[in-house]
PDB file of N, CA and C in Angstrom:
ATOM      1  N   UNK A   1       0.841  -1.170   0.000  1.00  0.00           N
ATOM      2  CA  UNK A   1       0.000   0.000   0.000  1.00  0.00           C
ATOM      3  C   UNK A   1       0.897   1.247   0.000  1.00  0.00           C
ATOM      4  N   UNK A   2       0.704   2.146  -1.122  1.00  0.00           N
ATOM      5  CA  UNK A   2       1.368   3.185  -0.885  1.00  0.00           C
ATOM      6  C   UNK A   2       0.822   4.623  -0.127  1.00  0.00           C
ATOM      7  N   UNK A   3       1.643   5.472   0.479  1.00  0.00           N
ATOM      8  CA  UNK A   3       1.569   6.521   1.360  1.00  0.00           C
ATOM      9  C   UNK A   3       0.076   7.232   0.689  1.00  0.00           C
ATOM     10  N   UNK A   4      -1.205   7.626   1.270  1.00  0.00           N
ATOM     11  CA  UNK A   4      -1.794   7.951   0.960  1.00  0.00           C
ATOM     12  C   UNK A   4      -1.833   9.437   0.970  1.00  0.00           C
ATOM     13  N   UNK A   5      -0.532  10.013   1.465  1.00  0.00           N
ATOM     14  CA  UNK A   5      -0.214  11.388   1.087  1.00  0.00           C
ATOM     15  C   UNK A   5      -0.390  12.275  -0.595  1.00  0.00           C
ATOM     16  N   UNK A   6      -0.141  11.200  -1.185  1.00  0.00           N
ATOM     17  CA  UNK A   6      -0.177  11.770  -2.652  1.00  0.00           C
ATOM     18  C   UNK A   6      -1.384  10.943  -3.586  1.00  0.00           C
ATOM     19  N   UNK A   7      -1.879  11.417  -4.083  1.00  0.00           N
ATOM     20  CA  UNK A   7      -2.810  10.372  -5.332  1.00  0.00           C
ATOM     21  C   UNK A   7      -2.045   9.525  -6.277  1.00  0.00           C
ATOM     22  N   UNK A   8      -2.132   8.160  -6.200  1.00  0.00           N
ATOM     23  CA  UNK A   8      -1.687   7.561  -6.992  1.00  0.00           C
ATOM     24  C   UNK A   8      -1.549   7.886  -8.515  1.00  0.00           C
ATOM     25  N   UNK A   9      -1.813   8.713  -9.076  1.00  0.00           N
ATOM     26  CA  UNK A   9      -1.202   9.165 -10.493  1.00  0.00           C
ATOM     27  C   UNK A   9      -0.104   9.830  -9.935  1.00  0.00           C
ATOM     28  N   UNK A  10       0.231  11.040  -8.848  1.00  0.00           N
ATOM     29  CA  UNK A  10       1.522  11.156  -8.247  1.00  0.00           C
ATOM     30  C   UNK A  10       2.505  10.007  -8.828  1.00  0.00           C
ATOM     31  N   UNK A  11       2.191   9.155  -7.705  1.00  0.00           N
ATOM     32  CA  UNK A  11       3.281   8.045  -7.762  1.00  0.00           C
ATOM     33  C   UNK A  11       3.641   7.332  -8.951  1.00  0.00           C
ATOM     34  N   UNK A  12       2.405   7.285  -9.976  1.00  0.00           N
ATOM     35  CA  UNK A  12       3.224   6.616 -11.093  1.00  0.00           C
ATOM     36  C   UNK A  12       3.748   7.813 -11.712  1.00  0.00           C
ATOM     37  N   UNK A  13       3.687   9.134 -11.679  1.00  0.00           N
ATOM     38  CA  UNK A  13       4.066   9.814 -12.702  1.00  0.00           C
ATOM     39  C   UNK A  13       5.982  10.082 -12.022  1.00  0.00           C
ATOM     40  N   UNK A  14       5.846   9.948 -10.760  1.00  0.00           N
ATOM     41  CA  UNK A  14       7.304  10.068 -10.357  1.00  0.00           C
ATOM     42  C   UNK A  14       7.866   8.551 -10.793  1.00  0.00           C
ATOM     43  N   UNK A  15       7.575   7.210 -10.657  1.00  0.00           N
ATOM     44  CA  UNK A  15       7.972   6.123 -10.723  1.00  0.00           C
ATOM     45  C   UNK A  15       8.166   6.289 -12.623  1.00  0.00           C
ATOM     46  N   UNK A  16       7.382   7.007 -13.180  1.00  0.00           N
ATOM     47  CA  UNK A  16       7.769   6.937 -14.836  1.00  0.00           C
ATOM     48  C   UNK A  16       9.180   7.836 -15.081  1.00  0.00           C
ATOM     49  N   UNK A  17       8.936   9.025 -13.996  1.00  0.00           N
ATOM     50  CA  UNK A  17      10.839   9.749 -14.132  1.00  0.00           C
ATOM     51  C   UNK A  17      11.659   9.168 -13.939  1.00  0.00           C
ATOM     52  N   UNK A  18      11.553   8.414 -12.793  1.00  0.00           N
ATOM     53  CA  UNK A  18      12.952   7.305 -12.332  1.00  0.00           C
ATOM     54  C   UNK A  18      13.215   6.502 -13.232  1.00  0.00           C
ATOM     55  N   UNK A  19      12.431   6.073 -14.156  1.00  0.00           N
ATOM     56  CA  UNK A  19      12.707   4.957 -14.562  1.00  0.00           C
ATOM     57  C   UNK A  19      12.728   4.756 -16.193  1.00  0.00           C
ATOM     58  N   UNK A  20      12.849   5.637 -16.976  1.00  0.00           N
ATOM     59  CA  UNK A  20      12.921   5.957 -18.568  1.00  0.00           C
ATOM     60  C   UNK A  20      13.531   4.584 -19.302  1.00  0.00           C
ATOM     61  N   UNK A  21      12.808   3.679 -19.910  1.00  0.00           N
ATOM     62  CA  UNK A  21      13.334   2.995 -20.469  1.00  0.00           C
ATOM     63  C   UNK A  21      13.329   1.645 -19.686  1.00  0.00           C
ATOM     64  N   UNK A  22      12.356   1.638 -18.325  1.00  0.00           N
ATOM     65  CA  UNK A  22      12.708   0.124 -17.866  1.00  0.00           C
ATOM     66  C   UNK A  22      11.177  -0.606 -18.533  1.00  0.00           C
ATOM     67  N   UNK A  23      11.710  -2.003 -18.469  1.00  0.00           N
ATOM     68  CA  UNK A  23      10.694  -2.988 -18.767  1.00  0.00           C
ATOM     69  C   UNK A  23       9.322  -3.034 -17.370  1.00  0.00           C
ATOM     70  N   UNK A  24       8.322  -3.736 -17.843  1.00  0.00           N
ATOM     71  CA  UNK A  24       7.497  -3.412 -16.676  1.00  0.00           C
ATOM     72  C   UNK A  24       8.199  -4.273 -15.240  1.00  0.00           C
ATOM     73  N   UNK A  25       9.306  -5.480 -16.225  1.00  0.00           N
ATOM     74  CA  UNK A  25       9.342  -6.360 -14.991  1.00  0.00           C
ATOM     75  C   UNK A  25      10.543  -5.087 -13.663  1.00  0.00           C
ATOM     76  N   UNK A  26      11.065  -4.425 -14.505  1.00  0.00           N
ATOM     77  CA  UNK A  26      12.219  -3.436 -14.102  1.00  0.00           C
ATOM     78  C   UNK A  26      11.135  -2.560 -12.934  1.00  0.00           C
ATOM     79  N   UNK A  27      10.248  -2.086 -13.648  1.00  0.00           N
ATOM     80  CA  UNK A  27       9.515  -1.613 -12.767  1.00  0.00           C
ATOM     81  C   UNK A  27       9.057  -2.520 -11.086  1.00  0.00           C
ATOM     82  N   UNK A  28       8.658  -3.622 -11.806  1.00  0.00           N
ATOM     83  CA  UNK A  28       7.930  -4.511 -10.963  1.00  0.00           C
ATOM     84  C   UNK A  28       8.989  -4.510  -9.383  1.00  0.00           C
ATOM     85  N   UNK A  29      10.042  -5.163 -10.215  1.00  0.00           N
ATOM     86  CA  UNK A  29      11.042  -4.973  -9.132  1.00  0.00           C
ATOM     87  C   UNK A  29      11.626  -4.108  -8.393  1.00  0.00           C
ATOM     88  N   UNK A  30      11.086  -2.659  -8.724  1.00  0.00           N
ATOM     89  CA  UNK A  30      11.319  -1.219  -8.012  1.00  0.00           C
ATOM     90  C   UNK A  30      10.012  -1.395  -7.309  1.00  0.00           C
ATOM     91  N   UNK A  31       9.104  -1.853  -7.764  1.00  0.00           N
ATOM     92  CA  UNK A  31       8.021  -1.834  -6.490  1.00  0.00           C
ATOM     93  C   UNK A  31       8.094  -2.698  -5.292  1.00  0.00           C
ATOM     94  N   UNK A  32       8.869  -3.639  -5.720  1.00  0.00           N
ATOM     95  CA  UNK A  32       8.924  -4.875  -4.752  1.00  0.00           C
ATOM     96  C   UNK A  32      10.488  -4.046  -3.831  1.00  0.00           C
ATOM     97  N   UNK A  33      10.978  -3.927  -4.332  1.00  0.00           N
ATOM     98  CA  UNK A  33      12.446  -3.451  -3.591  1.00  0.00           C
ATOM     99  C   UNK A  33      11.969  -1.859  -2.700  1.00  0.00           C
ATOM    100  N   UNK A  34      11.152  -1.507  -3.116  1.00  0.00           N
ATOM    101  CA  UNK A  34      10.357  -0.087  -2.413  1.00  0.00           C
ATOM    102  C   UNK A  34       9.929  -0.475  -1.105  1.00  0.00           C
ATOM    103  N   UNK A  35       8.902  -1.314  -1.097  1.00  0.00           N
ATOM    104  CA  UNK A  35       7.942  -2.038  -0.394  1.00  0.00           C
ATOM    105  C   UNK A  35       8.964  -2.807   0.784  1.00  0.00           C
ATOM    106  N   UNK A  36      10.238  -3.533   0.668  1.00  0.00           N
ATOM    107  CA  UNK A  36      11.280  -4.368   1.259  1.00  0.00           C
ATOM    108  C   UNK A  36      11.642  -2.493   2.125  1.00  0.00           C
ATOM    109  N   UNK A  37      11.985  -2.117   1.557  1.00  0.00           N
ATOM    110  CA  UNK A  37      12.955  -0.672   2.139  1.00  0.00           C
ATOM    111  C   UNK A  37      11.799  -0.150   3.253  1.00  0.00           C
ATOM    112  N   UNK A  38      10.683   0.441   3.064  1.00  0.00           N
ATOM    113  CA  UNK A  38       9.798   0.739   3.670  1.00  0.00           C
ATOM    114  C   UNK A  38       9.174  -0.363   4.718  1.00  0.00           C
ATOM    115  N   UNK A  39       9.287  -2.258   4.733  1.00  0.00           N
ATOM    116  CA  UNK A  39       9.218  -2.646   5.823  1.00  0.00           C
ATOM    117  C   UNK A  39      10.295  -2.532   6.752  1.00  0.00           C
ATOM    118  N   UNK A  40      11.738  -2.521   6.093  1.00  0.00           N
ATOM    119  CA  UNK A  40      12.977  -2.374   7.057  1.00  0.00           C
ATOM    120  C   UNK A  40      12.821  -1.544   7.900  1.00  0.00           C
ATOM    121  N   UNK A  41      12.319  -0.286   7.558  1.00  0.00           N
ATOM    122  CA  UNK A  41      12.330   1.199   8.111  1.00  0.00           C
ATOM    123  C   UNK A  41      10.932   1.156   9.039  1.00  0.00           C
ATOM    124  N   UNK A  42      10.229   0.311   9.034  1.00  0.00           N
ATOM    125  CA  UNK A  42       8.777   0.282  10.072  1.00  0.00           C
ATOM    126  C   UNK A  42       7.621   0.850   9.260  1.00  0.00           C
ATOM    127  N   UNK A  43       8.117   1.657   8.369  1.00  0.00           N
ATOM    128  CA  UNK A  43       6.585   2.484   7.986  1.00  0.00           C
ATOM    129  C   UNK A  43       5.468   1.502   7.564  1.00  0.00           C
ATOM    130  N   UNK A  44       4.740   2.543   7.476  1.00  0.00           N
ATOM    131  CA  UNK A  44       3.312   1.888   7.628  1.00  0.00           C
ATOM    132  C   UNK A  44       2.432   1.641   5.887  1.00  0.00           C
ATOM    133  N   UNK A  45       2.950   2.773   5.332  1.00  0.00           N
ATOM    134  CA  UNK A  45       3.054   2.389   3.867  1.00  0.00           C
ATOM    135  C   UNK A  45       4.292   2.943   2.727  1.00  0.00           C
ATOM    136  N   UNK A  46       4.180   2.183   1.621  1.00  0.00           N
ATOM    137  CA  UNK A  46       5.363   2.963   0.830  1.00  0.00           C
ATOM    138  C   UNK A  46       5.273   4.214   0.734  1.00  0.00           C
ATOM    139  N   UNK A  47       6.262   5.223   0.672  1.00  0.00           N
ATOM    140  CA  UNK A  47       6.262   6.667   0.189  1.00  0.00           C
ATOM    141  C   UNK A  47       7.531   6.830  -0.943  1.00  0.00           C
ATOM    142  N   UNK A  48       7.293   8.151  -1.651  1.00  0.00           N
ATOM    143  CA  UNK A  48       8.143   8.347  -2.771  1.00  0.00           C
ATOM    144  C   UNK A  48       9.953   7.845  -2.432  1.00  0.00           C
ATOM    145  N   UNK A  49       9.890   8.407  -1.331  1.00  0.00           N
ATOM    146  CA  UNK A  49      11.271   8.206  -0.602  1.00  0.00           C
ATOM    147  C   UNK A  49      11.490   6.887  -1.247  1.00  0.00           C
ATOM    148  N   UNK A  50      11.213   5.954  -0.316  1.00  0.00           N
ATOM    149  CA  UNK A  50      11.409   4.689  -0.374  1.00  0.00           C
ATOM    150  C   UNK A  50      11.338   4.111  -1.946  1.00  0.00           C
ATOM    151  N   UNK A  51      10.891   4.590  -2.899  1.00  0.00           N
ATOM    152  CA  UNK A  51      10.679   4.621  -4.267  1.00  0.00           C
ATOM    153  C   UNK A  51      12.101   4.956  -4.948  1.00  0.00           C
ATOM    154  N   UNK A  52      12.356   6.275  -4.573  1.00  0.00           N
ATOM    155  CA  UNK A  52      13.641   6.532  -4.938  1.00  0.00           C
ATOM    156  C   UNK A  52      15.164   6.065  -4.592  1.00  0.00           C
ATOM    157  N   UNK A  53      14.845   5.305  -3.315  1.00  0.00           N
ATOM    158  CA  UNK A  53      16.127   4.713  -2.633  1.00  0.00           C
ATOM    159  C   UNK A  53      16.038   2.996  -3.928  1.00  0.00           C
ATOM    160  N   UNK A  54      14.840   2.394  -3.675  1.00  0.00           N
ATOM    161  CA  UNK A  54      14.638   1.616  -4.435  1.00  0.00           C
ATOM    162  C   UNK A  54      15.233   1.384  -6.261  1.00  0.00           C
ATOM    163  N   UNK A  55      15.280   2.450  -6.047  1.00  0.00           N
ATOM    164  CA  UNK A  55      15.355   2.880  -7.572  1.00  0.00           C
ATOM    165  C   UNK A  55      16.820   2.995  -7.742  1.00  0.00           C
ATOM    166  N   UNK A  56      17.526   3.693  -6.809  1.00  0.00           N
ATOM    167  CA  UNK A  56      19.175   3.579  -6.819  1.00  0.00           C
ATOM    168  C   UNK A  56      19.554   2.197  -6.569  1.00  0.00           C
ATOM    169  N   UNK A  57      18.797   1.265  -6.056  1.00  0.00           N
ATOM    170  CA  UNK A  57      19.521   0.277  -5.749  1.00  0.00           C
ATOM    171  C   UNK A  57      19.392  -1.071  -7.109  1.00  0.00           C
ATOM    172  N   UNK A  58      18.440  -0.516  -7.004  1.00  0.00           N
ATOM    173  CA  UNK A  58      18.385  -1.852  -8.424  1.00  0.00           C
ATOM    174  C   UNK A  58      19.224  -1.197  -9.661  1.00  0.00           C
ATOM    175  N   UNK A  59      19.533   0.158 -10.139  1.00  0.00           N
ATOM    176  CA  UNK A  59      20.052   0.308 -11.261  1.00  0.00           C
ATOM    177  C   UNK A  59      21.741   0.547 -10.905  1.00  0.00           C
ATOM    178  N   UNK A  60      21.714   0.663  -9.251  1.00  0.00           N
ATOM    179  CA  UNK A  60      23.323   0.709  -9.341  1.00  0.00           C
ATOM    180  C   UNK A  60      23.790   0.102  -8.074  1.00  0.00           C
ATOM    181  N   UNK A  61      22.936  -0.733  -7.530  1.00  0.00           N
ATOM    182  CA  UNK A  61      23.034  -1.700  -6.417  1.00  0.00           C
ATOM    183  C   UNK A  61      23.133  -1.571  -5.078  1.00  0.00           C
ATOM    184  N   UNK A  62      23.788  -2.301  -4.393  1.00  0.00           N
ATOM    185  CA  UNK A  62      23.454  -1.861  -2.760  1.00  0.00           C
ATOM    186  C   UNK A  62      25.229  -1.333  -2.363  1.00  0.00           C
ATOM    187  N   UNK A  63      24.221   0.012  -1.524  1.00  0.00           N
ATOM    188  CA  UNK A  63      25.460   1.128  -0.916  1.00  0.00           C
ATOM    189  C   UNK A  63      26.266   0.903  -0.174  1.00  0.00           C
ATOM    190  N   UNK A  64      27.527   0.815  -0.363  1.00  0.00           N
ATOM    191  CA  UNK A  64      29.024   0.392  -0.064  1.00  0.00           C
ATOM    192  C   UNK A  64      29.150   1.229   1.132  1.00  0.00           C
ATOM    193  N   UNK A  65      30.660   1.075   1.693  1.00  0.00           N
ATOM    194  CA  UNK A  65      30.580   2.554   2.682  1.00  0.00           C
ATOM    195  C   UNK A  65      31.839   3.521   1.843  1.00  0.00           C
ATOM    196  N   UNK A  66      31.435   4.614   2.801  1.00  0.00           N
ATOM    197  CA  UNK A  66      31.903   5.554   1.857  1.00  0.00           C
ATOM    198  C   UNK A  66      33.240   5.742   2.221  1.00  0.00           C
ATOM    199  N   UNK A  67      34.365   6.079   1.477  1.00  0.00           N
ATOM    200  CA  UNK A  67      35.392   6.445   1.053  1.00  0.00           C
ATOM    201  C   UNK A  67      35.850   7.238   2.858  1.00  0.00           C
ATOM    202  N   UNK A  68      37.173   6.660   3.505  1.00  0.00           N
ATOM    203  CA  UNK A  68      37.238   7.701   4.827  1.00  0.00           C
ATOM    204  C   UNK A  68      38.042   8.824   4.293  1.00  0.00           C
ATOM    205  N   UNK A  69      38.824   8.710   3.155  1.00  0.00           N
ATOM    206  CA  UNK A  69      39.652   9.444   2.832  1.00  0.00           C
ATOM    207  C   UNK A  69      39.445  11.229   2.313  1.00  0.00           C
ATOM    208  N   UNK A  70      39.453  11.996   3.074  1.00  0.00           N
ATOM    209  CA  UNK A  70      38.380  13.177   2.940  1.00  0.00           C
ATOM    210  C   UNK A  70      39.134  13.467   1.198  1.00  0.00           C
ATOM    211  N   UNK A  71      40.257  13.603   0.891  1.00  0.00           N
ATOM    212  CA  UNK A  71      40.519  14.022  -0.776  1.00  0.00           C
ATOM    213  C   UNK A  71      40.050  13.244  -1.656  1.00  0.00           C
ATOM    214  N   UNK A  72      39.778  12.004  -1.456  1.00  0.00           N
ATOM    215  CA  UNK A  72      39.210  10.677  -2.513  1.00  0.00           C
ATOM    216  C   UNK A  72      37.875  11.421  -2.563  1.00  0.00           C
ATOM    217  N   UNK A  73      37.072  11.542  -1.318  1.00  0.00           N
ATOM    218  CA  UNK A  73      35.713  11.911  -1.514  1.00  0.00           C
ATOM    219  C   UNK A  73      35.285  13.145  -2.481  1.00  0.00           C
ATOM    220  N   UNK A  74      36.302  14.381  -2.206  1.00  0.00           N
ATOM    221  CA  UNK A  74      36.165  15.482  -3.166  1.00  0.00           C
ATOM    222  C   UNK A  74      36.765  15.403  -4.249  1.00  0.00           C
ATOM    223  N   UNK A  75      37.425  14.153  -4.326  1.00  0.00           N
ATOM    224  CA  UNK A  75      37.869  14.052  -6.101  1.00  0.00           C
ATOM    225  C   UNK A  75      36.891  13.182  -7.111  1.00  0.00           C
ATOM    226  N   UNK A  76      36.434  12.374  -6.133  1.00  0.00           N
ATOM    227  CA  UNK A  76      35.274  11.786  -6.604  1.00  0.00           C
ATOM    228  C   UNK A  76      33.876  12.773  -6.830  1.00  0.00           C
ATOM    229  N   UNK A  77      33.550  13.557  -6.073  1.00  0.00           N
ATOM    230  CA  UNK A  77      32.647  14.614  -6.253  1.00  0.00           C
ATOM    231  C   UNK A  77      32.956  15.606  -7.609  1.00  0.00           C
ATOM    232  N   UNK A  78      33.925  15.705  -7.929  1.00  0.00           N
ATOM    233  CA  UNK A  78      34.293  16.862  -8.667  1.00  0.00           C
ATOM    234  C   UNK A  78      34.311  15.663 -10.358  1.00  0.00           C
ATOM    235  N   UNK A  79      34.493  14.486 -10.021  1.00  0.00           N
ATOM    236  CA  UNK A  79      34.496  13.624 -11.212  1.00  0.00           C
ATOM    237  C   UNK A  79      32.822  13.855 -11.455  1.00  0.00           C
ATOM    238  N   UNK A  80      32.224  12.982 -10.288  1.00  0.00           N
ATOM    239  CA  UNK A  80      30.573  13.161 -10.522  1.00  0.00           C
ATOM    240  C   UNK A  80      29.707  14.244 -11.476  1.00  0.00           C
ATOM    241  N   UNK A  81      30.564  15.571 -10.425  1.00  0.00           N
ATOM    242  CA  UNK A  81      29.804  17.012 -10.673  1.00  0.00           C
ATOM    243  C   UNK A  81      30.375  16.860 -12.368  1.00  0.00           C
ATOM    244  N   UNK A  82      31.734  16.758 -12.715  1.00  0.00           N
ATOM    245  CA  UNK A  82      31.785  16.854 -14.311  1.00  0.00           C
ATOM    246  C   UNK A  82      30.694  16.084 -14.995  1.00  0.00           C
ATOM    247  N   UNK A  83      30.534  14.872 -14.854  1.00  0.00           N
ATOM    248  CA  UNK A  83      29.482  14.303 -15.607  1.00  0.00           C
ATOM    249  C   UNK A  83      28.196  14.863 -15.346  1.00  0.00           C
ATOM    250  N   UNK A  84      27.772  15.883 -14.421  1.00  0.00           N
ATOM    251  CA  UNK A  84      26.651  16.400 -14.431  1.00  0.00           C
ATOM    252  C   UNK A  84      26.565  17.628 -15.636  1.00  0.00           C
ATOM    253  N   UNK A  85      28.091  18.426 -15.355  1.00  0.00           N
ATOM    254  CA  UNK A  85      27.925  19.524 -16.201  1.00  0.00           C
ATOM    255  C   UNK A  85      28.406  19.491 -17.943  1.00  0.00           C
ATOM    256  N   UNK A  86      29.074  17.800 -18.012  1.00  0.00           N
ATOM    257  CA  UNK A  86      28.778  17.617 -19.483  1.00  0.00           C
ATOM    258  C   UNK A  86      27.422  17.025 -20.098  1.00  0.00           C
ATOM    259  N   UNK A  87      26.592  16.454 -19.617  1.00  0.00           N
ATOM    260  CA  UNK A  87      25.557  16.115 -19.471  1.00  0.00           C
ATOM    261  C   UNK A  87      24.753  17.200 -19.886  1.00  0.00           C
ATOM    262  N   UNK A  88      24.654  18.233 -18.681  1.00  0.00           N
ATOM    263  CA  UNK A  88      23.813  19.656 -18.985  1.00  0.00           C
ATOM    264  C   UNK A  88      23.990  20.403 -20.420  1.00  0.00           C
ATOM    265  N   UNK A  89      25.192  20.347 -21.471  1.00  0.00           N
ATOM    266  CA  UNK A  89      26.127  20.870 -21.877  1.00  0.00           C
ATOM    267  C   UNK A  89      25.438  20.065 -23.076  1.00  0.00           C
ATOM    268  N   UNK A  90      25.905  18.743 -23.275  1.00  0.00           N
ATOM    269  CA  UNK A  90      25.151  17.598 -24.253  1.00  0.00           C
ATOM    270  C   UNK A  90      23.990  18.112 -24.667  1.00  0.00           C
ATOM    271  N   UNK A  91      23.519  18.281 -26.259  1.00  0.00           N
ATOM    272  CA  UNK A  91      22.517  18.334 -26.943  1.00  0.00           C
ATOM    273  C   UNK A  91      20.995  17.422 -26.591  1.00  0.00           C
ATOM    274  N   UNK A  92      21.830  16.387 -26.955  1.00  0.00           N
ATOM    275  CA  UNK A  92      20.904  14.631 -27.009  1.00  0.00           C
ATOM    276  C   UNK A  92      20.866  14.135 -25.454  1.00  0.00           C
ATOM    277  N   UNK A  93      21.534  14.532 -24.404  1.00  0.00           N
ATOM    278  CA  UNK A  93      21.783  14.140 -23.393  1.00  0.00           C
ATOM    279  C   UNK A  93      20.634  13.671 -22.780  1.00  0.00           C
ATOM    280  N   UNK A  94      20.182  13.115 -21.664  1.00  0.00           N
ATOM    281  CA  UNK A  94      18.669  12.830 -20.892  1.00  0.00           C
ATOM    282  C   UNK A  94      18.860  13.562 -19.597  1.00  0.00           C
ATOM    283  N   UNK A  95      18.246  14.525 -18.967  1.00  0.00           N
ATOM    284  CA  UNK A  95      17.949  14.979 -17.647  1.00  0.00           C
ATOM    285  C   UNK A  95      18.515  14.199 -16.553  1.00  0.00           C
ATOM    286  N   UNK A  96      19.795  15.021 -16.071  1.00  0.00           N
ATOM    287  CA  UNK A  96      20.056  14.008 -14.773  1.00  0.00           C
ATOM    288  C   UNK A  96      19.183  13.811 -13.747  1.00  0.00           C
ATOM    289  N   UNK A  97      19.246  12.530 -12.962  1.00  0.00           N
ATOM    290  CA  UNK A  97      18.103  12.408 -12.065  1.00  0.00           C
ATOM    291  C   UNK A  97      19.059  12.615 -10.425  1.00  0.00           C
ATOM    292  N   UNK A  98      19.796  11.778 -10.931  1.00  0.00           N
ATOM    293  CA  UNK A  98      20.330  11.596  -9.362  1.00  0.00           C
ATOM    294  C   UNK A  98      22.227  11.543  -9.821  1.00  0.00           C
ATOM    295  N   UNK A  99      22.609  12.422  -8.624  1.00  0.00           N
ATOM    296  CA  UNK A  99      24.161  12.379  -8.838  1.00  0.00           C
ATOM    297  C   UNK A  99      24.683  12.326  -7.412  1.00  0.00           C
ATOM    298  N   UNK A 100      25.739  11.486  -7.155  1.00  0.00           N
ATOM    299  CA  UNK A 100      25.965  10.841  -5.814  1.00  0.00           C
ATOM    300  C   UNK A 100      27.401  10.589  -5.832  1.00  0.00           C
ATOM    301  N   UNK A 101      28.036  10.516  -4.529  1.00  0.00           N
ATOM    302  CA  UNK A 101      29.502  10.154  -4.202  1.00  0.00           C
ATOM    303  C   UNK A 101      29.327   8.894  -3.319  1.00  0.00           C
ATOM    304  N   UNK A 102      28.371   8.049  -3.169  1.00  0.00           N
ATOM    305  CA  UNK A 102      27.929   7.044  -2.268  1.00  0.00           C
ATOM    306  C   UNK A 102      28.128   6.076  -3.750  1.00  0.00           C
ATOM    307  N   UNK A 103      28.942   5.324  -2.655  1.00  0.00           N
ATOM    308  CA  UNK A 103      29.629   3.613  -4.089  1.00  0.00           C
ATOM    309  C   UNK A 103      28.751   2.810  -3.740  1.00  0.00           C
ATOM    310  N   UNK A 104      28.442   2.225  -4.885  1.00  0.00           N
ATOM    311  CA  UNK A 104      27.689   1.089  -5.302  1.00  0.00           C
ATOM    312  C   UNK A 104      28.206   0.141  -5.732  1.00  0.00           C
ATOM    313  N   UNK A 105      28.223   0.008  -7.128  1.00  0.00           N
ATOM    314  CA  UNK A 105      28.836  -0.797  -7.689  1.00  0.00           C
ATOM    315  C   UNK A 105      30.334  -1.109  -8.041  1.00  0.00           C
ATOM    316  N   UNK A 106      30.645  -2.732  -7.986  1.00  0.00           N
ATOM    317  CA  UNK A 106      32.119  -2.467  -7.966  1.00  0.00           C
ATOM    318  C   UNK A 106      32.990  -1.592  -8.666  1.00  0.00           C
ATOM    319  N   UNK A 107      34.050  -1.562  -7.993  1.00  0.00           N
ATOM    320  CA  UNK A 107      35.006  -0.504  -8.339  1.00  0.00           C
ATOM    321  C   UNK A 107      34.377   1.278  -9.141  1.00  0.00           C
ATOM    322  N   UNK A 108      33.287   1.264  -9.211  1.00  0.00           N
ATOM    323  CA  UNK A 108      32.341   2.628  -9.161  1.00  0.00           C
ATOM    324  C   UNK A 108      32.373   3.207  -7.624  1.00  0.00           C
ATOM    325  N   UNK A 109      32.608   4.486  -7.261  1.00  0.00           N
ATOM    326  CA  UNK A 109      32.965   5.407  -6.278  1.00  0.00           C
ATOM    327  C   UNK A 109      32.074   6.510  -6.259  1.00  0.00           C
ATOM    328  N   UNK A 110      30.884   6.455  -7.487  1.00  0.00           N
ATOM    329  CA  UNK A 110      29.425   7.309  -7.131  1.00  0.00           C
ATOM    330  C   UNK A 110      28.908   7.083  -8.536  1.00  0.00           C
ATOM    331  N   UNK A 111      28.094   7.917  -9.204  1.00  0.00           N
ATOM    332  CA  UNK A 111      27.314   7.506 -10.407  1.00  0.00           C
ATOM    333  C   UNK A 111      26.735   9.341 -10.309  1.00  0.00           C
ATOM    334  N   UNK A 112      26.475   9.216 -11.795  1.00  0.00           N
ATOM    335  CA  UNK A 112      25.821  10.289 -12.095  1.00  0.00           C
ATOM    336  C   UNK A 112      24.668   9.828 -13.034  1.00  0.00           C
TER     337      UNK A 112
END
């Protein structure tokens, strides 16, 4: 059951931003991985939150810990932030959604 804070066209119309190009099963499994995040956490129903954490994890997996090294972290940020501002810059490019210094996937140190 999702958060009855918003009307369900809300939620699919944010679940259609996150997700440009997934199959329904892609979807399916952002609902199911939403729903897992939101029982961990106690709530009482899904909310967007939990949608969007969901959504980082299936397209770039589960969050590593982060870097202790305070210069790794801002060199990694400043790599990120470039791919944001060639991105912006790009003609054909697609709207960034989410840009992060939190590692995921192997040997990846954030994602843009």
């Amino acid at each position: 059951m999702v958060d009855e804070q918003y009307d369900k066209e809300i939620y699919a119309k944010k679940l259609a931003l996150l997700t440009p190009g997934f199959s329904g099963a892609d979807i399916e499994n952002i609902c199911n991985e939403g729903a897992i995040m939101a029982a961990r956490e106690n709530h009482e129903s899904v909310n967007i939150r939990d949608f969007e954490l969901a959504t980082e994890r299936v397209i770039a997996g589960i969050e590593k810990s982060m870097p202790k090294n305070e210069v790794q972290r801002k060199t990694v940020a400043y790599h990120e932030s470039g791919h944001a501002v060639a991105g912006w810059y790009s003609k054909n490019a697609a709207p960034l959604l989410k840009l992060t210094i939190i590692p995921r996937a192997k040997g990846s140190l954030g994602f843009a």
